[in-house]
C-alpha atoms as a PDB file:
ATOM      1  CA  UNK A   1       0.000   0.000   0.000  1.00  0.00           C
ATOM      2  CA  UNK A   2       1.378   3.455  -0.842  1.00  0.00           C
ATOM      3  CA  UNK A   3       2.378   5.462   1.911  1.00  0.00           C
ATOM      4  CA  UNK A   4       0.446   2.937   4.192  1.00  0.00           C
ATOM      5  CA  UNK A   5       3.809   1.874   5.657  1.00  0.00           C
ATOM      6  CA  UNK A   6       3.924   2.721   8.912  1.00  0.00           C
ATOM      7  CA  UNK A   7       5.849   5.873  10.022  1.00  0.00           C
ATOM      8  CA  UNK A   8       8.837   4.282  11.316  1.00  0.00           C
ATOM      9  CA  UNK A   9      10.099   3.015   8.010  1.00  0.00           C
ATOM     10  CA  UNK A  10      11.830   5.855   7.187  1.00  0.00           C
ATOM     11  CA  UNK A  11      14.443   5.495  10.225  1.00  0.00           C
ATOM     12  CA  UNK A  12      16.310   3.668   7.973  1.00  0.00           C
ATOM     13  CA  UNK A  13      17.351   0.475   9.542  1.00  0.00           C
ATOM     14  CA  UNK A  14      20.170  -0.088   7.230  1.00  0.00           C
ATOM     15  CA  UNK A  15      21.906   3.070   7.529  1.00  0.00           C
ATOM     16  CA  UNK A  16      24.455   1.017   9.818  1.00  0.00           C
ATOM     17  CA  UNK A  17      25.305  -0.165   6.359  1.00  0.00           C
ATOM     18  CA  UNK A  18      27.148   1.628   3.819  1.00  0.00           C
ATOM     19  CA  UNK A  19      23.988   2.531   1.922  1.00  0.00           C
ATOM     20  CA  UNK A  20      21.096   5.099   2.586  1.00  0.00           C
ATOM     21  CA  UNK A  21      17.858   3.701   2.521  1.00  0.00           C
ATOM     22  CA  UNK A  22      14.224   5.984   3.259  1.00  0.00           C
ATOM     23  CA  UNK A  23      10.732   5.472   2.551  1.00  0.00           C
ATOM     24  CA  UNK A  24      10.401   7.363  -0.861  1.00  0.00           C
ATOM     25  CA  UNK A  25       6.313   7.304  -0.576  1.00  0.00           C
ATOM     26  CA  UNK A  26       3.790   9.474  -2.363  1.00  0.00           C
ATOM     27  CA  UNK A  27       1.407  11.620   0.479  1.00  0.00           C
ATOM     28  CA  UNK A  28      -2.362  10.397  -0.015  1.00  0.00           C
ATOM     29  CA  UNK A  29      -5.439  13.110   0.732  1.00  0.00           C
ATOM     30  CA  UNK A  30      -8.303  11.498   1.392  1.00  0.00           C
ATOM     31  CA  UNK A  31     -10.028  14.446  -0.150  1.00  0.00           C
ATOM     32  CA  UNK A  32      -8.483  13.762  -3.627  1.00  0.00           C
ATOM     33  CA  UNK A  33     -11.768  14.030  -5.609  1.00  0.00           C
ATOM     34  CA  UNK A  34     -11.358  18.037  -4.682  1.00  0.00           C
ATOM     35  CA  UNK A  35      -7.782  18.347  -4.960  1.00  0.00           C
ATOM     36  CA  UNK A  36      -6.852  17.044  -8.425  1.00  0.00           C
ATOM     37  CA  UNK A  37      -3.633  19.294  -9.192  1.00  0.00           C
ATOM     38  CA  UNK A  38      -1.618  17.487  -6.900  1.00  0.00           C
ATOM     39  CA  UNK A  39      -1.371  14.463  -8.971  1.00  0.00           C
ATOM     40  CA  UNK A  40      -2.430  15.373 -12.449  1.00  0.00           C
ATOM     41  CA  UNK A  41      -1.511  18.816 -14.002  1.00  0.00           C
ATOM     42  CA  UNK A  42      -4.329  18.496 -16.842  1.00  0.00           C
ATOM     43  CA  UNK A  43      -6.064  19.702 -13.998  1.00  0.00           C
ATOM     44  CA  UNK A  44      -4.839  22.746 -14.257  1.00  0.00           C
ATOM     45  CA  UNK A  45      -7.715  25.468 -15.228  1.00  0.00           C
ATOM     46  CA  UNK A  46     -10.228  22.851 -15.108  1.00  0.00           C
ATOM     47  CA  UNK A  47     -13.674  24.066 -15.145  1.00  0.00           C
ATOM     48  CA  UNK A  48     -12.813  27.295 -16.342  1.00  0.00           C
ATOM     49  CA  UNK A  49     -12.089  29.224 -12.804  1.00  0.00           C
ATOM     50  CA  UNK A  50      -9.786  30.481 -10.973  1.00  0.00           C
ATOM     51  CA  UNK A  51      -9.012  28.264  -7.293  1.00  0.00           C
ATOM     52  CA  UNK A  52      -6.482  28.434  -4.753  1.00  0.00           C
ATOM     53  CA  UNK A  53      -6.412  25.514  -2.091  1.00  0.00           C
ATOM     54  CA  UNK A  54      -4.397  25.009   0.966  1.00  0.00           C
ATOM     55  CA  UNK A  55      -4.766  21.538   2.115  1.00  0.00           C
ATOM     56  CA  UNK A  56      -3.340  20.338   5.523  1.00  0.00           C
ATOM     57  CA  UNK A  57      -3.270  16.495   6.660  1.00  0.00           C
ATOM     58  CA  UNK A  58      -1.985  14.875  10.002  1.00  0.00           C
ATOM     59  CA  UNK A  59      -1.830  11.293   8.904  1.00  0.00           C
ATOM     60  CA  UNK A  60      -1.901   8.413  11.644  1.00  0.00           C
ATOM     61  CA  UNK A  61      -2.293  11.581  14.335  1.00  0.00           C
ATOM     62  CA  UNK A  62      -1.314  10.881  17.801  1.00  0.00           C
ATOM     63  CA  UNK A  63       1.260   8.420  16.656  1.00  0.00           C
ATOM     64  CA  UNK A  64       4.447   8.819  19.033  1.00  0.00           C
ATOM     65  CA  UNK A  65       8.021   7.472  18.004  1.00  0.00           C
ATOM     66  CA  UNK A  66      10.390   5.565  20.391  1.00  0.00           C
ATOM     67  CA  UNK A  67      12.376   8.688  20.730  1.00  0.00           C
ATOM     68  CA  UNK A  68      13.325  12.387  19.774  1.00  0.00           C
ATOM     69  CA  UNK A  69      11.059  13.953  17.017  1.00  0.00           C
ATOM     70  CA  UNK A  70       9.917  10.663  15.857  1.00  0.00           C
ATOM     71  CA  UNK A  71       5.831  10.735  14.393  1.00  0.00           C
ATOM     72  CA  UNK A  72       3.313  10.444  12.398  1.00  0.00           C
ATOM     73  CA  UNK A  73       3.279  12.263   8.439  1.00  0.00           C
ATOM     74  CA  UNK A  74       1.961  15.674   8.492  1.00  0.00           C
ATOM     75  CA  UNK A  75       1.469  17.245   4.675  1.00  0.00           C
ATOM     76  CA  UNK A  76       0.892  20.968   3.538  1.00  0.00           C
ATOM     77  CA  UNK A  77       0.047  21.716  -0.308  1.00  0.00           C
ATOM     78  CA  UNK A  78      -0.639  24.324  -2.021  1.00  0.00           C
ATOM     79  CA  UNK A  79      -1.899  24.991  -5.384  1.00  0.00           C
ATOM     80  CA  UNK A  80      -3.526  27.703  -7.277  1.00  0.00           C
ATOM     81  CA  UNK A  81      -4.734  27.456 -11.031  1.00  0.00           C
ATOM     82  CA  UNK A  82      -6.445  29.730 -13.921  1.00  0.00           C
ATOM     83  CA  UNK A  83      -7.210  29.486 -17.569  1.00  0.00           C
ATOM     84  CA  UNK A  84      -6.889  31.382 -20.418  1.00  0.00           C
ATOM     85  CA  UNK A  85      -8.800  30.602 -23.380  1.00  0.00           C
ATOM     86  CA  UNK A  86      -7.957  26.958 -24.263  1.00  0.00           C
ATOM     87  CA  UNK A  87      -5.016  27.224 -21.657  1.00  0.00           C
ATOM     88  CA  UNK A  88      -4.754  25.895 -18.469  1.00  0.00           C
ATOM     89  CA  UNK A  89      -1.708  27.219 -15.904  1.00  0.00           C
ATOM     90  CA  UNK A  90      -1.330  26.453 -12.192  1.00  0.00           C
ATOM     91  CA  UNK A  91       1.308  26.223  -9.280  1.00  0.00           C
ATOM     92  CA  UNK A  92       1.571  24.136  -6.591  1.00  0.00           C
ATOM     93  CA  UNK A  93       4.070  23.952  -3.556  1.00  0.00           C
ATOM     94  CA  UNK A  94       4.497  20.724  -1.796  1.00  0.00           C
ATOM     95  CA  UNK A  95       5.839  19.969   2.359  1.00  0.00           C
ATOM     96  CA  UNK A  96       5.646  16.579   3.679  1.00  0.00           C
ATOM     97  CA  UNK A  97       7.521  16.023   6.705  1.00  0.00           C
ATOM     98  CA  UNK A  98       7.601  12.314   8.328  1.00  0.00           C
ATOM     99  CA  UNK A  99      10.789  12.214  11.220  1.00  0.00           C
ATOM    100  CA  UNK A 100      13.819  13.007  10.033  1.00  0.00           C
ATOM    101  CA  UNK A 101      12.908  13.231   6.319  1.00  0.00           C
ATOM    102  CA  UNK A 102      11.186  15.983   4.274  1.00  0.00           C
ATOM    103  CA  UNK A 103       9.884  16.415   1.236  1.00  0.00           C
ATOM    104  CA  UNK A 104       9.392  19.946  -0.771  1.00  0.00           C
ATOM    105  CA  UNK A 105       8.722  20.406  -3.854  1.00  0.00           C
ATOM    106  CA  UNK A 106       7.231  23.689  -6.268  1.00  0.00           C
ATOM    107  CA  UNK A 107       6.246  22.773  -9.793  1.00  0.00           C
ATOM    108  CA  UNK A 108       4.743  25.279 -12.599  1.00  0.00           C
ATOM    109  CA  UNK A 109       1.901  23.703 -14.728  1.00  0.00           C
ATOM    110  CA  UNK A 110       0.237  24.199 -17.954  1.00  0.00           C
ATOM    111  CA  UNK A 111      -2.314  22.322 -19.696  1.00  0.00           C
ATOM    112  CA  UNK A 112      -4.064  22.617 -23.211  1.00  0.00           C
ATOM    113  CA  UNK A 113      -7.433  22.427 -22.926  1.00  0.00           C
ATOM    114  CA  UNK A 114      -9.724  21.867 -26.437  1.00  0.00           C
ATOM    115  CA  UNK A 115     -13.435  20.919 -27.221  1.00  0.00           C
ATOM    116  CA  UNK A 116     -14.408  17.057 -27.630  1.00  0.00           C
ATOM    117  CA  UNK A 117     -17.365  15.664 -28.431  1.00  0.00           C
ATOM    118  CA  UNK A 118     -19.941  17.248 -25.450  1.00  0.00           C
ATOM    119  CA  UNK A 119     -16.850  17.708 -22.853  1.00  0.00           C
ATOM    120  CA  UNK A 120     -13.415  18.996 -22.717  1.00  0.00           C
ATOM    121  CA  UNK A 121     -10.202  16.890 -23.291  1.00  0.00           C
ATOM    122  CA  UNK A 122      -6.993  18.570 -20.980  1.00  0.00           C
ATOM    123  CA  UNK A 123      -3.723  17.731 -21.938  1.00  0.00           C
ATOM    124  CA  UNK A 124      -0.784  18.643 -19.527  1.00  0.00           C
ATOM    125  CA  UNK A 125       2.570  18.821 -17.462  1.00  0.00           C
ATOM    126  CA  UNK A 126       3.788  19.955 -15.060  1.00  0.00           C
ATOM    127  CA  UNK A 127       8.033  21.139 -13.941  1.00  0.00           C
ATOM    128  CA  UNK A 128       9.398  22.005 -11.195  1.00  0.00           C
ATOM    129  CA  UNK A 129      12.194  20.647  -8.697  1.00  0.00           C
ATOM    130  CA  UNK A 130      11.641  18.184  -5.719  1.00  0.00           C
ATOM    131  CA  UNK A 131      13.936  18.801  -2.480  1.00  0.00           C
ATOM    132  CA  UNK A 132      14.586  16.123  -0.232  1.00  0.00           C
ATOM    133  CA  UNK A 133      16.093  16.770   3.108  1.00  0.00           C
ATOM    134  CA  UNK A 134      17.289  14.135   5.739  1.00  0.00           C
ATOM    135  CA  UNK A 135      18.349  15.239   9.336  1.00  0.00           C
ATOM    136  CA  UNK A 136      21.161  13.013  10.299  1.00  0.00           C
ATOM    137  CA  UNK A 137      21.387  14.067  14.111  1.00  0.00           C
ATOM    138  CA  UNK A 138      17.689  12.545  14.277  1.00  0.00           C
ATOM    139  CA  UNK A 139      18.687   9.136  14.044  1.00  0.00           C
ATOM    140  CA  UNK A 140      19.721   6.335  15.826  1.00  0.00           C
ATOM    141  CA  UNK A 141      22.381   4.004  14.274  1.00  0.00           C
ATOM    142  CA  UNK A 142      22.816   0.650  15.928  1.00  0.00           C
ATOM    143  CA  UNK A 143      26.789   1.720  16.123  1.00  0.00           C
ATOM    144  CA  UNK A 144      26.820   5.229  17.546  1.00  0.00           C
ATOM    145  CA  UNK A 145      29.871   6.480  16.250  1.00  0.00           C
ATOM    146  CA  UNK A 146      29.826   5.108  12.662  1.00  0.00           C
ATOM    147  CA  UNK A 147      31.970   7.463  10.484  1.00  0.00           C
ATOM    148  CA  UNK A 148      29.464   6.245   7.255  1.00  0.00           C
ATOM    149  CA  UNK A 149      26.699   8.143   9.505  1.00  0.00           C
ATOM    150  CA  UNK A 150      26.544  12.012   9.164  1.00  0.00           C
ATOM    151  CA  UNK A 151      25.551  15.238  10.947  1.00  0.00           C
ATOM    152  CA  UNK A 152      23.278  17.449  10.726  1.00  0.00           C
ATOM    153  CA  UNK A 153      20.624  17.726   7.683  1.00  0.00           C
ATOM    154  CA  UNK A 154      21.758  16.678   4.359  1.00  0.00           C
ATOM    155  CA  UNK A 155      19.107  18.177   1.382  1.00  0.00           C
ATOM    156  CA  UNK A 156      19.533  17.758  -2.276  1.00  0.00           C
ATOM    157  CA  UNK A 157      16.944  19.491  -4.952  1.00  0.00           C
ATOM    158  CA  UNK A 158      16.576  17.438  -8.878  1.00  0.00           C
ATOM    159  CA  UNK A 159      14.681  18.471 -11.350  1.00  0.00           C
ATOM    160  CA  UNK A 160      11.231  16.615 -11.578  1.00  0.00           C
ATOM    161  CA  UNK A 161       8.636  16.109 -14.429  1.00  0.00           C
ATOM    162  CA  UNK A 162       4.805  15.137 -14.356  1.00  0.00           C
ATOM    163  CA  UNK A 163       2.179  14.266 -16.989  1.00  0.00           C
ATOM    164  CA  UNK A 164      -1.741  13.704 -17.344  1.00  0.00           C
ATOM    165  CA  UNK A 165      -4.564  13.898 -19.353  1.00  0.00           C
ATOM    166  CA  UNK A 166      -8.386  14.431 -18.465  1.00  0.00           C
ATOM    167  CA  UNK A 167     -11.582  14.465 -19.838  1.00  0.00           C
ATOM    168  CA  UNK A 168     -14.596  16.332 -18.286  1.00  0.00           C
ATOM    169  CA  UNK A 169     -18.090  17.064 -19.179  1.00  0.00           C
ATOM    170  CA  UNK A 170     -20.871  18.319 -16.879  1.00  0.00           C
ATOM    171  CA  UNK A 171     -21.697  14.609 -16.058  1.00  0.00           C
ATOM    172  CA  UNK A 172     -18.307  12.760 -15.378  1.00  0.00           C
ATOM    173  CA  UNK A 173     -14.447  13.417 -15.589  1.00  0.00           C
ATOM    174  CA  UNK A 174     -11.481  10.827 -15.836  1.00  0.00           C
ATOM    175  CA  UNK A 175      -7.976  11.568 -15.766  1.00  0.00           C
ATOM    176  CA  UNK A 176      -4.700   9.399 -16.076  1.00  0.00           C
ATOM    177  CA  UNK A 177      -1.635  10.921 -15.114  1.00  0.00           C
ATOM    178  CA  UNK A 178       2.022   9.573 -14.070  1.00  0.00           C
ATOM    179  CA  UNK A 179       4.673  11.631 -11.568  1.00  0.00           C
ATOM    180  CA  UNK A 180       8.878  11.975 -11.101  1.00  0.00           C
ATOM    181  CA  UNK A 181       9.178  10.695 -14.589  1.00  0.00           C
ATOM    182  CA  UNK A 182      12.328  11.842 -14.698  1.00  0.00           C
ATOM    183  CA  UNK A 183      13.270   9.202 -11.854  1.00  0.00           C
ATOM    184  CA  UNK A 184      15.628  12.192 -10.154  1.00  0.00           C
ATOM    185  CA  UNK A 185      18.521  10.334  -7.834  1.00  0.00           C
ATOM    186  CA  UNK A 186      19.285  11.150  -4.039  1.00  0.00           C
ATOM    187  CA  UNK A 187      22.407  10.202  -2.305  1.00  0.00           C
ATOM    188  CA  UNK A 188      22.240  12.243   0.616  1.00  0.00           C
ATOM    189  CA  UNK A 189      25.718  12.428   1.867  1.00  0.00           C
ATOM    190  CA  UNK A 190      26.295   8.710   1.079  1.00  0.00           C
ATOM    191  CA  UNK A 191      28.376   8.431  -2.193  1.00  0.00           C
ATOM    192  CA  UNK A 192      27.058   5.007  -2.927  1.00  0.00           C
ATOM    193  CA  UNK A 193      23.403   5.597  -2.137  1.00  0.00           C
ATOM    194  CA  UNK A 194      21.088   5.717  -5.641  1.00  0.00           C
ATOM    195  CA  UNK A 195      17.484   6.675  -3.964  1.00  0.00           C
ATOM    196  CA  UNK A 196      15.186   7.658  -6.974  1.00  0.00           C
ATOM    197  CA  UNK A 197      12.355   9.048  -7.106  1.00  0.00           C
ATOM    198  CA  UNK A 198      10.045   6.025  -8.008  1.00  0.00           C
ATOM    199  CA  UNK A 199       7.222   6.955 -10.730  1.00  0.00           C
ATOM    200  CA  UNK A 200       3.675   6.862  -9.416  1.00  0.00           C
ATOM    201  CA  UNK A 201       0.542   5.861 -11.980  1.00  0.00           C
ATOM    202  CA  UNK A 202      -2.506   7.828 -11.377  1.00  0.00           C
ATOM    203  CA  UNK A 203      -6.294   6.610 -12.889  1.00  0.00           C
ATOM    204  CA  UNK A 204      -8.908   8.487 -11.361  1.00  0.00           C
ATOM    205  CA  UNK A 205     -12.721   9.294 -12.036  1.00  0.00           C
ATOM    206  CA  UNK A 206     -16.150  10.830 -11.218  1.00  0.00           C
ATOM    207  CA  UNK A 207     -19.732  11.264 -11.403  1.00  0.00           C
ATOM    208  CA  UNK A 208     -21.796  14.382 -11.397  1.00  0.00           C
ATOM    209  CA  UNK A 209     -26.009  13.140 -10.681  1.00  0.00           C
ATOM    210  CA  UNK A 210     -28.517  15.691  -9.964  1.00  0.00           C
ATOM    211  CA  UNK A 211     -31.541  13.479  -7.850  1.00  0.00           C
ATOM    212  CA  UNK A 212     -34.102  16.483  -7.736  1.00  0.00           C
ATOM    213  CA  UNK A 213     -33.863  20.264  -7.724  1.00  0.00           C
ATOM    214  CA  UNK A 214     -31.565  20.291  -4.458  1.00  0.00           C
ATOM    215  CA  UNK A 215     -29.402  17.331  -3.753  1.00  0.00           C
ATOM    216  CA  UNK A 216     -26.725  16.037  -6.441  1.00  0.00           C
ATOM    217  CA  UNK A 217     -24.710  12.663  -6.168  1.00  0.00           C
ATOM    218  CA  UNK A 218     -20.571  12.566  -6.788  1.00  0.00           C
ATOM    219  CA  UNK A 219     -19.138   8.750  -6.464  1.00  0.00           C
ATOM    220  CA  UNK A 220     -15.266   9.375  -7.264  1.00  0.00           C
ATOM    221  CA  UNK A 221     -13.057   6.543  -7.320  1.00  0.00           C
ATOM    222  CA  UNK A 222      -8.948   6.828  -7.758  1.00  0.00           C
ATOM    223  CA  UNK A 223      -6.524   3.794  -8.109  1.00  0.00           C
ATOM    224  CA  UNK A 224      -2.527   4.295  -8.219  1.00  0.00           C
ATOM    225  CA  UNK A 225       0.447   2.273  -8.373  1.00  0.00           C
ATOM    226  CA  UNK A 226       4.017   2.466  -8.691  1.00  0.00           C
ATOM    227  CA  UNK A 227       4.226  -0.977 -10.385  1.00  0.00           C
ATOM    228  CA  UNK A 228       5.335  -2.939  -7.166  1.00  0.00           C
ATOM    229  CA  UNK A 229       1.955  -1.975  -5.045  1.00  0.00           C
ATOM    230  CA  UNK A 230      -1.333  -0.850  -6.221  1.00  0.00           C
ATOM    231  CA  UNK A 231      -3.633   1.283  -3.790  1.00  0.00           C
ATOM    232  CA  UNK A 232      -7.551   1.469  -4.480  1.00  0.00           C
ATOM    233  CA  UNK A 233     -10.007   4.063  -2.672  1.00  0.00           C
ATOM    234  CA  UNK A 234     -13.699   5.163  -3.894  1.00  0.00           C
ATOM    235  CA  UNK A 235     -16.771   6.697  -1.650  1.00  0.00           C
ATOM    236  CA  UNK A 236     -19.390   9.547  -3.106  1.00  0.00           C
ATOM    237  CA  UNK A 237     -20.646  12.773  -1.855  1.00  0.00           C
ATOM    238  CA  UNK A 238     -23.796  14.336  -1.377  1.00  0.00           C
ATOM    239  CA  UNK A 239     -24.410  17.912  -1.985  1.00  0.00           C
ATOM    240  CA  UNK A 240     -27.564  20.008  -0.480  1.00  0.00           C
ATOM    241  CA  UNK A 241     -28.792  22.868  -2.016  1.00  0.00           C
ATOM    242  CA  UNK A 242     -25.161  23.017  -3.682  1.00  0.00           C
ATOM    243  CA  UNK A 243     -23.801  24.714  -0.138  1.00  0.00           C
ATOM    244  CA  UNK A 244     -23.407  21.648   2.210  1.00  0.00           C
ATOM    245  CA  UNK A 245     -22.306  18.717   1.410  1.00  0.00           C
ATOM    246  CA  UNK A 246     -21.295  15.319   3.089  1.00  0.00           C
ATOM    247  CA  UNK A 247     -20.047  11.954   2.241  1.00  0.00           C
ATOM    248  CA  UNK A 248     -17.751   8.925   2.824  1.00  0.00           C
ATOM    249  CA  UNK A 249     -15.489   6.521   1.311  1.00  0.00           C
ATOM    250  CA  UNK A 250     -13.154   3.361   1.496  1.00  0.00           C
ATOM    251  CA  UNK A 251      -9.039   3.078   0.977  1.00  0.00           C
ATOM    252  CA  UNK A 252      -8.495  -0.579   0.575  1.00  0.00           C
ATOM    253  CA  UNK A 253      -6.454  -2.268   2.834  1.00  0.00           C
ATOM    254  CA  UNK A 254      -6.300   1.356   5.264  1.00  0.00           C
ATOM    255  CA  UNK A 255      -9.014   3.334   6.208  1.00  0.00           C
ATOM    256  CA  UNK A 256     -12.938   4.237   6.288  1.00  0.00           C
ATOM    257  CA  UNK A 257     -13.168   8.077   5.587  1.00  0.00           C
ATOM    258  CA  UNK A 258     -15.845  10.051   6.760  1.00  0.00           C
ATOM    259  CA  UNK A 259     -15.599  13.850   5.146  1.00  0.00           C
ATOM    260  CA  UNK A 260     -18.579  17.139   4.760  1.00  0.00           C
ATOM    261  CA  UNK A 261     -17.916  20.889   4.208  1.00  0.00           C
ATOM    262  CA  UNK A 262     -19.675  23.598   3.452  1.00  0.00           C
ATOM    263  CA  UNK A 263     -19.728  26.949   1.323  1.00  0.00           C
ATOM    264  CA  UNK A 264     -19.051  30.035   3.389  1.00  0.00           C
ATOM    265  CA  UNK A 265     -20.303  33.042   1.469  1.00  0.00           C
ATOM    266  CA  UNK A 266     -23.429  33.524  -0.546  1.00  0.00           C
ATOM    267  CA  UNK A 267     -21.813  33.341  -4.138  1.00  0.00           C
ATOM    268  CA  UNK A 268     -20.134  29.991  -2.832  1.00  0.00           C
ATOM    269  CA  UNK A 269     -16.877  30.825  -3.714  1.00  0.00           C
ATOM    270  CA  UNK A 270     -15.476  29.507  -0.602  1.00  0.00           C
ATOM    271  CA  UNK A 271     -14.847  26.304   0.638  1.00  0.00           C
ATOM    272  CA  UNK A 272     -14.362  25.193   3.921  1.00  0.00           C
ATOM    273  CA  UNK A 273     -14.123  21.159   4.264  1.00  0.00           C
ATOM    274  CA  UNK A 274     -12.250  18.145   5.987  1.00  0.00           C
ATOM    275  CA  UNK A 275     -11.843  14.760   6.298  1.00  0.00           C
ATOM    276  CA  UNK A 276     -11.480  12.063   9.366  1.00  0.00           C
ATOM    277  CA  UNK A 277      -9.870   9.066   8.478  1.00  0.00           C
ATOM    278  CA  UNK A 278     -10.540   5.646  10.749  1.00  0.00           C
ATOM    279  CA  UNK A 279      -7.487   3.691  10.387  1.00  0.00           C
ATOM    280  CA  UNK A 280      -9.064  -0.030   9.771  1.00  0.00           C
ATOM    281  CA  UNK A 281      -5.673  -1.505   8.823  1.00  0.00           C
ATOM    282  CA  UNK A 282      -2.138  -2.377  10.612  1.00  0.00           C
ATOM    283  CA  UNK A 283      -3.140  -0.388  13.761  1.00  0.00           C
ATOM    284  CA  UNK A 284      -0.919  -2.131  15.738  1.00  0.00           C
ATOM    285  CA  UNK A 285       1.872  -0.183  14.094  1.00  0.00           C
ATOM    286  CA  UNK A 286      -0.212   3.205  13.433  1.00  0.00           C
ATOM    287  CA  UNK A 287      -2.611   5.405  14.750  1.00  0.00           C
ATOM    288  CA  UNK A 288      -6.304   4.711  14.435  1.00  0.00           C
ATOM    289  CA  UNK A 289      -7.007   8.299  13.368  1.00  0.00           C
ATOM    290  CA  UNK A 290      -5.912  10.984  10.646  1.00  0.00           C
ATOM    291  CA  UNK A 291      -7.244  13.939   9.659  1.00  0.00           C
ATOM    292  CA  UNK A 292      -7.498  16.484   6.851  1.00  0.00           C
ATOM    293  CA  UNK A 293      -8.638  20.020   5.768  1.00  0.00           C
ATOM    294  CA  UNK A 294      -8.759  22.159   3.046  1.00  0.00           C
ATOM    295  CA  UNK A 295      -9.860  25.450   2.121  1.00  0.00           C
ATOM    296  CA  UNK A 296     -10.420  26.577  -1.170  1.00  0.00           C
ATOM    297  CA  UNK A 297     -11.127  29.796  -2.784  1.00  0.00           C
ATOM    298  CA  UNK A 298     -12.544  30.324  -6.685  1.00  0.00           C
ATOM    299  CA  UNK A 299     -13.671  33.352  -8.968  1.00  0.00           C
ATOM    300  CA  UNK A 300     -14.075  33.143 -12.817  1.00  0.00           C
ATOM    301  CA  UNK A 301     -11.983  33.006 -15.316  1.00  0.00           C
ATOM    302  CA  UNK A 302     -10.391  36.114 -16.600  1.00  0.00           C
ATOM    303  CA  UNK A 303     -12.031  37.166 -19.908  1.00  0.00           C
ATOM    304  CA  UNK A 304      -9.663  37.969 -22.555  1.00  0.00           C
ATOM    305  CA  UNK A 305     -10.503  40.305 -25.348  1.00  0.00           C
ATOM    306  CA  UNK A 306     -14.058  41.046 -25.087  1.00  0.00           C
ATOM    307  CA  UNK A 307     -15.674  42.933 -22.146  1.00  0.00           C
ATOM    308  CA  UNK A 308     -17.590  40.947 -19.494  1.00  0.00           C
ATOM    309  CA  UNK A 309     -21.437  41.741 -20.044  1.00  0.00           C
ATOM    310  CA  UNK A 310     -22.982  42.878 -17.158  1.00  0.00           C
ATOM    311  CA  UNK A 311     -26.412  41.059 -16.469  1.00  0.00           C
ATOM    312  CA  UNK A 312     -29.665  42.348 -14.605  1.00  0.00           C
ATOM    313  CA  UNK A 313     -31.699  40.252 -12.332  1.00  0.00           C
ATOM    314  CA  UNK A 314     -34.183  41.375 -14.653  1.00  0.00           C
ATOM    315  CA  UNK A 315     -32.774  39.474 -17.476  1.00  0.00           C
ATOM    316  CA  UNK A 316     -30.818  37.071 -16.039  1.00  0.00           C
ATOM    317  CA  UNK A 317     -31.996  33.688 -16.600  1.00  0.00           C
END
């Protein structure tokens, strides 16, 4: 299971050995359905707005270590998108911190975005560079002393490529998408160490179903995979009156998810929401709880060229 391994894998039990060794997981948001840039950049500009989200997770909260600043994964990200035309851009800026290893990253994405058949077909990638940063004086080699073990925090930054498509229409969306193509290498102060970045494989997809004039039905499902593991997780949403809005869902193998939110201002252009995960699977080595929010602010599109035309309530239908 991606980044199901429990926390404590990334203490690197062979670093006694002449070779560094770490985790290299992708973070998972239980909330993925709503925050679709972090793993697919033909996501940029989708729907034709302008969003900014800040998403923050505590994964397997509570969770203690055996010593020192040992614990569970917390996650920021960050991402704000527009679109131009048939043009889709976006940034996003990426912290994961799990123990003595963090992850940062900042990537700049663009994503064409032309008419087919009765939706929209986005084509896109995304560039940027992924930092990795490992503090030395956090660990606890089995031979204090070793010379092959350094000091203090040891950070490298390598260029790093993703890729996606996605189709929408008012009704459904799919997108496929793959990240750290370019399989970047991290030795972190070990000359011997080769730690890539392993590729991830994204397919994800959802429903849009109106059921009367004020409650609509999202099921989303997402499977990925980085061709050793596969990870599975699916649930639906139900929105009232398109303000409030509540739902649940299932990571295989992990966690039930319980998640709602709710539209703050009038012309719903923000979003408040959050997710609770209950940990169903290998508690014994991880908390039974984690926990997510995300906030999320949109306006239109800017026009280009022609003057946006002013409506009256009179008119406006």
């Amino acid at each position: 299971m991606l980044r199901s391994i429990y926390p404590k894998i990334f203490l690197l039990g062979s670093l006694c050995f002449s070779t560094v060794v770490y985790g290299q997981q992708p973070s998972q948001f239980s909330q993925f359905q709503l925050n679709q840039l972090y793993f697919n950049p033909a996501a940029a500009g989708a729907d034709g707005v302008t969003k900014f989200q800040l998403v923050h997770r505590n994964q397997y909260s509570g969770y203690q270590g055996t010593f020192d600043q040992g614990g569970a994964p917390t996650t920021q990200f960050f991402s704000g998108s527009t679109a131009f035309k048939n043009i889709g851009v976006g940034l996003t800026v990426y912290n994961d911190k799990i123990g003595a290893l963090t992850n940062q990253s900042i990537h700049l994405a663009a994503a064409y975005r032309l008419p087919l058949a009765n939706g929209t077909l986005a084509v896109g990638g995304s560039a940027g560079l992924y930092r990795v940063a490992l503090n030395y004086n956090i660990l606890r080699p089995s031979e204090p002393g070793d010379p092959l073990i350094q000091t203090g925090t040891v950070a490298e930054a390598h260029p790093d490529v993703n890729l996606g498509i996605r189709y929408e229409t008012s009704g459904y969306y799919l997108g496929v998408s793959v990240n750290h193509l370019l399989k970047s290498q991290y030795q972190l102060g070990s000359s011997e160490a080769t730690n890539p970045l392993v590729p991830t494989y994204y397919v994800n997809g959802g429903l849009n179903l109106e059921i009367g004039y004020l409650f609509s039905v999202q099921p989303f499902a997402m499977a990925k995979s980085d061709l050793t593991s596969l990870s599975f997780e699916g649930g639906a949403m139900v929105t009232y009156n398109q303000r409030y809005w509540a739902g649940a869902s299932y990571r295989a193998q992990d966690a039930i998810i319980l998640m709602g939110g709710i539209n703050l201002l009038q012309s719903q252009t923000l979003r408040l929401s959050g997710a609770y995960d209950i940990v169903t699977g290998g508690t014994s080595v991880k908390s039974p709880s984690s926990y997510e929010v995300l906030l999320s602010y949109r306006l239109p599109a800017p026009k280009m060229g022609k003057k946006t035309i002013v409506r009256t309530p009179r008119f406006r239908f």
